[in-house]
C-alpha atoms as a PDB file:
ATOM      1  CA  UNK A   1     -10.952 -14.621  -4.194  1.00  0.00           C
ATOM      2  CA  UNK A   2     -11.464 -11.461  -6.358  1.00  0.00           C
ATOM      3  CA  UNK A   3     -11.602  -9.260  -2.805  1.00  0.00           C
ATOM      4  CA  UNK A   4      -7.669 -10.251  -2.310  1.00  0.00           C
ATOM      5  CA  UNK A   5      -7.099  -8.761  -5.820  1.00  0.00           C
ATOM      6  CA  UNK A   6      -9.019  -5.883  -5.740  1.00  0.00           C
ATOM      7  CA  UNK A   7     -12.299  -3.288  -5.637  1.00  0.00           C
ATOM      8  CA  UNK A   8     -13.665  -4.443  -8.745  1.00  0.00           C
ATOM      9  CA  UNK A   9     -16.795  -6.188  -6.922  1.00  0.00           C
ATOM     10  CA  UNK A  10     -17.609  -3.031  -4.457  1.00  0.00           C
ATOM     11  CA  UNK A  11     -17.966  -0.709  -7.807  1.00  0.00           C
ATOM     12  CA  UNK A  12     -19.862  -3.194  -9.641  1.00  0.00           C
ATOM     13  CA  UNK A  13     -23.553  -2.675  -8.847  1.00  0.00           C
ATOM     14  CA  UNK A  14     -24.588  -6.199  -9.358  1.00  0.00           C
ATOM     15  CA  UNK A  15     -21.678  -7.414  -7.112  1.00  0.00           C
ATOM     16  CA  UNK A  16     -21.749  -4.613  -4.273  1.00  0.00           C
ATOM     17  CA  UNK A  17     -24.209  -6.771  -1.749  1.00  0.00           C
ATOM     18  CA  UNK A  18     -22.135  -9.812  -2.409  1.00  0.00           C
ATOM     19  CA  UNK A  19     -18.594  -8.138  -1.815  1.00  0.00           C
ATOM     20  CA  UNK A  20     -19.807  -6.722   1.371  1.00  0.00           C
ATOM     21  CA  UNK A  21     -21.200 -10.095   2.702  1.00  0.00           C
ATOM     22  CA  UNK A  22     -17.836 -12.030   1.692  1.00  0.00           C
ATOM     23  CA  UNK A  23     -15.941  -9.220   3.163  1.00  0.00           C
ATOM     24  CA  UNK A  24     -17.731  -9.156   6.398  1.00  0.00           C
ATOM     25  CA  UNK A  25     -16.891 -13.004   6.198  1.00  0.00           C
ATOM     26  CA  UNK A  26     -13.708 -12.654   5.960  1.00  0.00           C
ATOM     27  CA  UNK A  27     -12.915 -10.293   8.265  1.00  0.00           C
ATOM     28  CA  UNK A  28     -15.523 -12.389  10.955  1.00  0.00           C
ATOM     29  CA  UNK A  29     -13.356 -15.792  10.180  1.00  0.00           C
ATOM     30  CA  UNK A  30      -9.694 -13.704  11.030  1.00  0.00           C
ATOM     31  CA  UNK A  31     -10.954 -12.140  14.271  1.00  0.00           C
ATOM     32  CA  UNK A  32     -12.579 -15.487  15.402  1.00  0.00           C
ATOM     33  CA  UNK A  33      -9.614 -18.061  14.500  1.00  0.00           C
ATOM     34  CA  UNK A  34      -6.772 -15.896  13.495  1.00  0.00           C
ATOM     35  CA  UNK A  35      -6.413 -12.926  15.900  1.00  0.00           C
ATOM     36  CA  UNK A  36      -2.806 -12.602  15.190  1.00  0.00           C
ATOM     37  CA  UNK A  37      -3.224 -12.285  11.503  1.00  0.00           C
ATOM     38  CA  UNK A  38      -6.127 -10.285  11.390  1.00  0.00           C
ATOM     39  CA  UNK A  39      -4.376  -7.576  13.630  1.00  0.00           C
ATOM     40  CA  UNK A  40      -1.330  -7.926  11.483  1.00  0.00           C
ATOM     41  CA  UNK A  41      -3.997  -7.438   8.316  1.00  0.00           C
ATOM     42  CA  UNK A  42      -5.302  -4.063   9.680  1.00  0.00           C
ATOM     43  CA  UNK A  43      -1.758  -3.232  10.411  1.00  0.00           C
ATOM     44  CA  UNK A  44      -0.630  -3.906   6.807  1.00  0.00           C
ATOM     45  CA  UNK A  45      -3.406  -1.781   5.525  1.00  0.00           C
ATOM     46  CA  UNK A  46      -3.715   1.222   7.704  1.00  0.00           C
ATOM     47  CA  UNK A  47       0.622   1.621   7.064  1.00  0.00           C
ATOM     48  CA  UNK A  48       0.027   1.810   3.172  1.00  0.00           C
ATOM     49  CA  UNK A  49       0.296   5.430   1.731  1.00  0.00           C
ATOM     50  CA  UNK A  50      -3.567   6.620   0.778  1.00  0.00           C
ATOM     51  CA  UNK A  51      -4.328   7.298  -3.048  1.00  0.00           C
ATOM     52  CA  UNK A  52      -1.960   5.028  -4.110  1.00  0.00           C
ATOM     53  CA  UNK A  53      -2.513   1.784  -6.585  1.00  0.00           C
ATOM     54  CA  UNK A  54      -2.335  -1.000  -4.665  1.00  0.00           C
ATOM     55  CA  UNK A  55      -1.623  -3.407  -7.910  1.00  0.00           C
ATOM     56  CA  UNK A  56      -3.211  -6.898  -7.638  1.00  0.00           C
ATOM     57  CA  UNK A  57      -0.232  -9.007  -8.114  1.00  0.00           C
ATOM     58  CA  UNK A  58       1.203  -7.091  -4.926  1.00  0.00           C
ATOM     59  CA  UNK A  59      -2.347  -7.351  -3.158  1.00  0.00           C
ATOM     60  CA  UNK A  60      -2.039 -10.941  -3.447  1.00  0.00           C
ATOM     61  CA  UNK A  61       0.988 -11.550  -2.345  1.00  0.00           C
ATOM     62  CA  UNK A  62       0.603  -9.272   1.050  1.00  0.00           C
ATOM     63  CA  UNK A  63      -2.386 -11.265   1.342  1.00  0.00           C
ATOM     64  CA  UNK A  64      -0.564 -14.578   1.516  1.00  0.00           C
ATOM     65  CA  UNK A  65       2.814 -13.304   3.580  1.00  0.00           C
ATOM     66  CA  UNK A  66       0.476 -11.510   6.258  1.00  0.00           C
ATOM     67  CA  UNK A  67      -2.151 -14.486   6.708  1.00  0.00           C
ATOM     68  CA  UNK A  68      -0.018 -16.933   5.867  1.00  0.00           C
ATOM     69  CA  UNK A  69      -2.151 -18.964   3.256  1.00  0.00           C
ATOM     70  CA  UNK A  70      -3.394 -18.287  -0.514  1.00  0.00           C
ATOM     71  CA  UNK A  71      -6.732 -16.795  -0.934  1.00  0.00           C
ATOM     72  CA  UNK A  72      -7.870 -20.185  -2.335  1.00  0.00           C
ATOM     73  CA  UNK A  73      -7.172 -21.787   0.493  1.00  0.00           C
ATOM     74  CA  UNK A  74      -8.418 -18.973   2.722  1.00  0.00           C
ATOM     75  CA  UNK A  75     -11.623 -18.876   0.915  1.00  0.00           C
ATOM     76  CA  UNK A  76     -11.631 -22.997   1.652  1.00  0.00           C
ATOM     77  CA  UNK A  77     -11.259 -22.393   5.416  1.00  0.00           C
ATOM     78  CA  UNK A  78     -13.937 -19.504   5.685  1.00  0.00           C
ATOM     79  CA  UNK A  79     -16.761 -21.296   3.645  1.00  0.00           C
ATOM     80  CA  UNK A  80     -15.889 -24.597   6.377  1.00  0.00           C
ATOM     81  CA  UNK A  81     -16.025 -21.658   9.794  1.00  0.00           C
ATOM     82  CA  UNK A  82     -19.722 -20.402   7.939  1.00  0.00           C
ATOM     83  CA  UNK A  83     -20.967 -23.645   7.714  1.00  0.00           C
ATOM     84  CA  UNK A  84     -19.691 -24.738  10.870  1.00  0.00           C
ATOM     85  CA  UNK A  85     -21.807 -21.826  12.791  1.00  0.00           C
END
């Protein structure tokens, strides 16, 4: 998932719509089946020092110690929750 990584999609005006949408998703999947991790997520985030890089190797793997799975297999679980609904 190229969110995990990074911004790239949110500054990318053919991309912006789309990275919003799978954002929302994500965010909609943690707070309906993973409450713990999505707090934990928010957590993560709102501790990091502002204007700092947030390099993607390290993005990733915060990603996969805070919810506990890769983003491949995140992005798995969300597309079977969207088409579940």
């Amino acid at each position: 998932m190229n969110l995990v990584s990074g911004d790239e999609m949110f500054t990318n005006e053919d991309q912006v719509v789309e990275a919003y949408s799978v954002a929302w998703a994500m965010m909609f999947y943690l707070a309906e089946r993973q409450q713990r991790e999505f707090a934990a997520i928010l957590k993560h985030t709102a501790m990091r020092r502002p204007f700092v890089v947030y390099e993607r190797d390290e993005r990733r793997a915060d990603f996969q110690e805070v919810i506990g799975m890769d983003p491949y297999e995140f992005s798995k679980r969300v597309s079977w929750f969207l088409d579940s609904l």
